[in-house]
Protein backbone atom coordinates (compact mmCIF):
# COMPACT_ATOMS: atom_id res chain seq x y z
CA UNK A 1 -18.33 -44.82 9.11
CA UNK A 2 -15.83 -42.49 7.38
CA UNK A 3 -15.26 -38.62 8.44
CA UNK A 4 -17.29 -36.77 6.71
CA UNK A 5 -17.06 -33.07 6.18
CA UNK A 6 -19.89 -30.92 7.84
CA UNK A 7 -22.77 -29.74 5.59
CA UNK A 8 -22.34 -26.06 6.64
CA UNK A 9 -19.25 -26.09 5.58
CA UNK A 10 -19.37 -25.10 1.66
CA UNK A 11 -15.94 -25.12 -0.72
CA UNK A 12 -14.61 -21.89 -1.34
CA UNK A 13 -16.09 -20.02 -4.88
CA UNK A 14 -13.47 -19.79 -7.51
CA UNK A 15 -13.11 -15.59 -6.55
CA UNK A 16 -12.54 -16.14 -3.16
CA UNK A 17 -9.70 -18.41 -3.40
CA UNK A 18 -8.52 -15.60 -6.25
CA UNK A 19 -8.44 -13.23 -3.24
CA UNK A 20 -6.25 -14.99 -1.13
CA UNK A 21 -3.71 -15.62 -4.45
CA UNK A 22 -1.17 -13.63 -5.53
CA UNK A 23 -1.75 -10.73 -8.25
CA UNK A 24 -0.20 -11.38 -11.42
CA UNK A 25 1.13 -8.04 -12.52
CA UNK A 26 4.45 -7.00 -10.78
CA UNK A 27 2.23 -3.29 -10.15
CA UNK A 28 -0.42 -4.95 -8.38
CA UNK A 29 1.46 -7.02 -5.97
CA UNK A 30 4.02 -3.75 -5.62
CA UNK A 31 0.16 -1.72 -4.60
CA UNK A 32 -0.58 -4.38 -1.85
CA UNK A 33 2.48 -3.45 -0.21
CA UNK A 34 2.01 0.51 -1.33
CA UNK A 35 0.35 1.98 2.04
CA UNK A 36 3.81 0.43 3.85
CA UNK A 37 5.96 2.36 1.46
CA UNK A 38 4.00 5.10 1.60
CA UNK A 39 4.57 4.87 5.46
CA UNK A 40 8.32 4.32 5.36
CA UNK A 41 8.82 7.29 3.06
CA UNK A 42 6.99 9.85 5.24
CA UNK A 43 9.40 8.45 7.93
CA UNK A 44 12.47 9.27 5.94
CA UNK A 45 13.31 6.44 4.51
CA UNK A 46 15.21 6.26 1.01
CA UNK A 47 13.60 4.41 -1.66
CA UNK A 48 16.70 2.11 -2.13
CA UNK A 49 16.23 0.75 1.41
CA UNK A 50 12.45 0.26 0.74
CA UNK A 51 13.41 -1.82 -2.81
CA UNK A 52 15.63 -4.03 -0.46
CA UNK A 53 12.89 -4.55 1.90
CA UNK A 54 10.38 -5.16 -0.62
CA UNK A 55 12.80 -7.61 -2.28
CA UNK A 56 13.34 -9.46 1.29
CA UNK A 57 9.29 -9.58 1.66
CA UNK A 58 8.91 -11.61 -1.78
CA UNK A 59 8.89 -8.91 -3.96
CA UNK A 60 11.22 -9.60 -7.12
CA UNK A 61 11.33 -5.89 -8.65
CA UNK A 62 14.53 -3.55 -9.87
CA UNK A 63 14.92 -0.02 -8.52
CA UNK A 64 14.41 1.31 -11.86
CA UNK A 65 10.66 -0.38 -12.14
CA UNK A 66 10.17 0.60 -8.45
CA UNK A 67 10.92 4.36 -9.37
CA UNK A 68 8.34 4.74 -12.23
CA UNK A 69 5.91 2.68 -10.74
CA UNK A 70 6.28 5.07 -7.68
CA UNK A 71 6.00 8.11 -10.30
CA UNK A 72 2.71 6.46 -11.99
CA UNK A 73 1.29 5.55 -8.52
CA UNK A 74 1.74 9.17 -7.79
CA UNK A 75 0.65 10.80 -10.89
CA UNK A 76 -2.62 8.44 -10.73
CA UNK A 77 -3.71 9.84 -7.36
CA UNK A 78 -3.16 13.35 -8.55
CA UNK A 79 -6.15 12.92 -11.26
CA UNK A 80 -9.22 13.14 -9.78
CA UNK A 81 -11.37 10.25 -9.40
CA UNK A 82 -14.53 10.73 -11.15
CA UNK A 83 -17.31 8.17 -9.64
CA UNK A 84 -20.64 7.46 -11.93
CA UNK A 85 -23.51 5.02 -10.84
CA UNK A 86 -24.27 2.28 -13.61
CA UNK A 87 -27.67 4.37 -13.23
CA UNK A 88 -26.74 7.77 -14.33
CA UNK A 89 -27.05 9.18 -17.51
CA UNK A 90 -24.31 11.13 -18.65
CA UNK A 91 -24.91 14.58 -21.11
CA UNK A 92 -24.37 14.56 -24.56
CA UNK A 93 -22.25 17.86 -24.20
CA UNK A 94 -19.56 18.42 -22.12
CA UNK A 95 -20.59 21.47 -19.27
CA UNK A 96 -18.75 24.54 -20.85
CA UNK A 97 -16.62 26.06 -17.71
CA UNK A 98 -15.18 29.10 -19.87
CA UNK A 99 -16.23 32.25 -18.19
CA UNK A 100 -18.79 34.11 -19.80
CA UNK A 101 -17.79 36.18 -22.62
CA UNK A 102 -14.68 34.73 -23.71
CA UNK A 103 -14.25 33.51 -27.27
CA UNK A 104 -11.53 31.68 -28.20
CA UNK A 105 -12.02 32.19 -32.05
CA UNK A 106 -12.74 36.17 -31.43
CA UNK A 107 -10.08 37.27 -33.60
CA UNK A 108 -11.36 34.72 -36.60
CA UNK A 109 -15.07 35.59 -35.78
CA UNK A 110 -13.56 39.47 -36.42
CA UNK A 111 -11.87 38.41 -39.55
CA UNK A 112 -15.03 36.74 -41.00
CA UNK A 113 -17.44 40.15 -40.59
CA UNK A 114 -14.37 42.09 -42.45
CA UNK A 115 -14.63 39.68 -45.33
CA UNK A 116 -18.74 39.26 -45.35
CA UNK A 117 -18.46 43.22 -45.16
CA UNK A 118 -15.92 43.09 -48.33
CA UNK A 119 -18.58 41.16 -50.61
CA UNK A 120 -22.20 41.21 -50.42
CA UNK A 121 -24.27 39.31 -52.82
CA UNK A 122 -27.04 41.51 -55.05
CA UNK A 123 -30.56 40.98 -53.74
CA UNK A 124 -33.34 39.64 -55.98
CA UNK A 125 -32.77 37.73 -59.24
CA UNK A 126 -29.99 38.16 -61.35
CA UNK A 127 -29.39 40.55 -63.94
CA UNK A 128 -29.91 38.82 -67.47
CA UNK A 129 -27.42 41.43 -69.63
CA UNK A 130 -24.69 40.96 -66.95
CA UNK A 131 -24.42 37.46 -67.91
CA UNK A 132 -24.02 37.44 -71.75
């Protein structure tokens, strides 16, 4: 009778042996390693010494794509994350946060009364002689 495998043990689904591979995008494999750099940084370490490292660990990047992928690292974390349940309906209209009774368009709104003031239209019907 042959080995056979045990029946409790299932094969591994398609996404969880994508888990264990390695990301394809040179920014994704640099963000698995970010919270390291991150570390080595706050210790004082320069950035060239951390590209050497990284390129030791596997790595293959230049400085120059380390250094703006550090800058758009950064700037991402600096925008503020906005989390919305699939469940959540969003407004229509954006909430106004301008403080109450500012008006952008004041000085238009101003030069619209001056012309309304300028011309006013005759009430009731219009005067037959005038238009002959």
């Amino acid at each position: 009778m042959e080995n056979a495998a045990p029946s409790d043990k299932r094969p591994n689904s398609p996404v969880e042996t994508l888990a264990r591979e390695k990301p394809a995008t040179l920014m994704s494999q640099l963000l698995v390693f970010w919270p390291q750099v991150e570390e080595a940084l706050k210790a004082g370490h320069k950035l060239r010494l951390i590209h050497k490292r990284l390129n030791m660990a596997g790595l293959q990047i230049s400085y120059q794509c380390l250094v703006v992928y550090r800058s758009r690292i950064k700037r991402g974390k600096k925008a503020p994350a906005v989390s919305v349940s699939p469940n959540t309906l969003l407004s229509a209209s954006p909430q106004d946060h301008t403080p109450p009774g500012f008006d952008p368009l004041a000085n238009l709104h101003a030069q619209e009364r001056k012309r309304r003031a300028a011309w006013q239209y005759p009430s009731g019907p219009p005067d037959i002689s005038k238009l002959a």
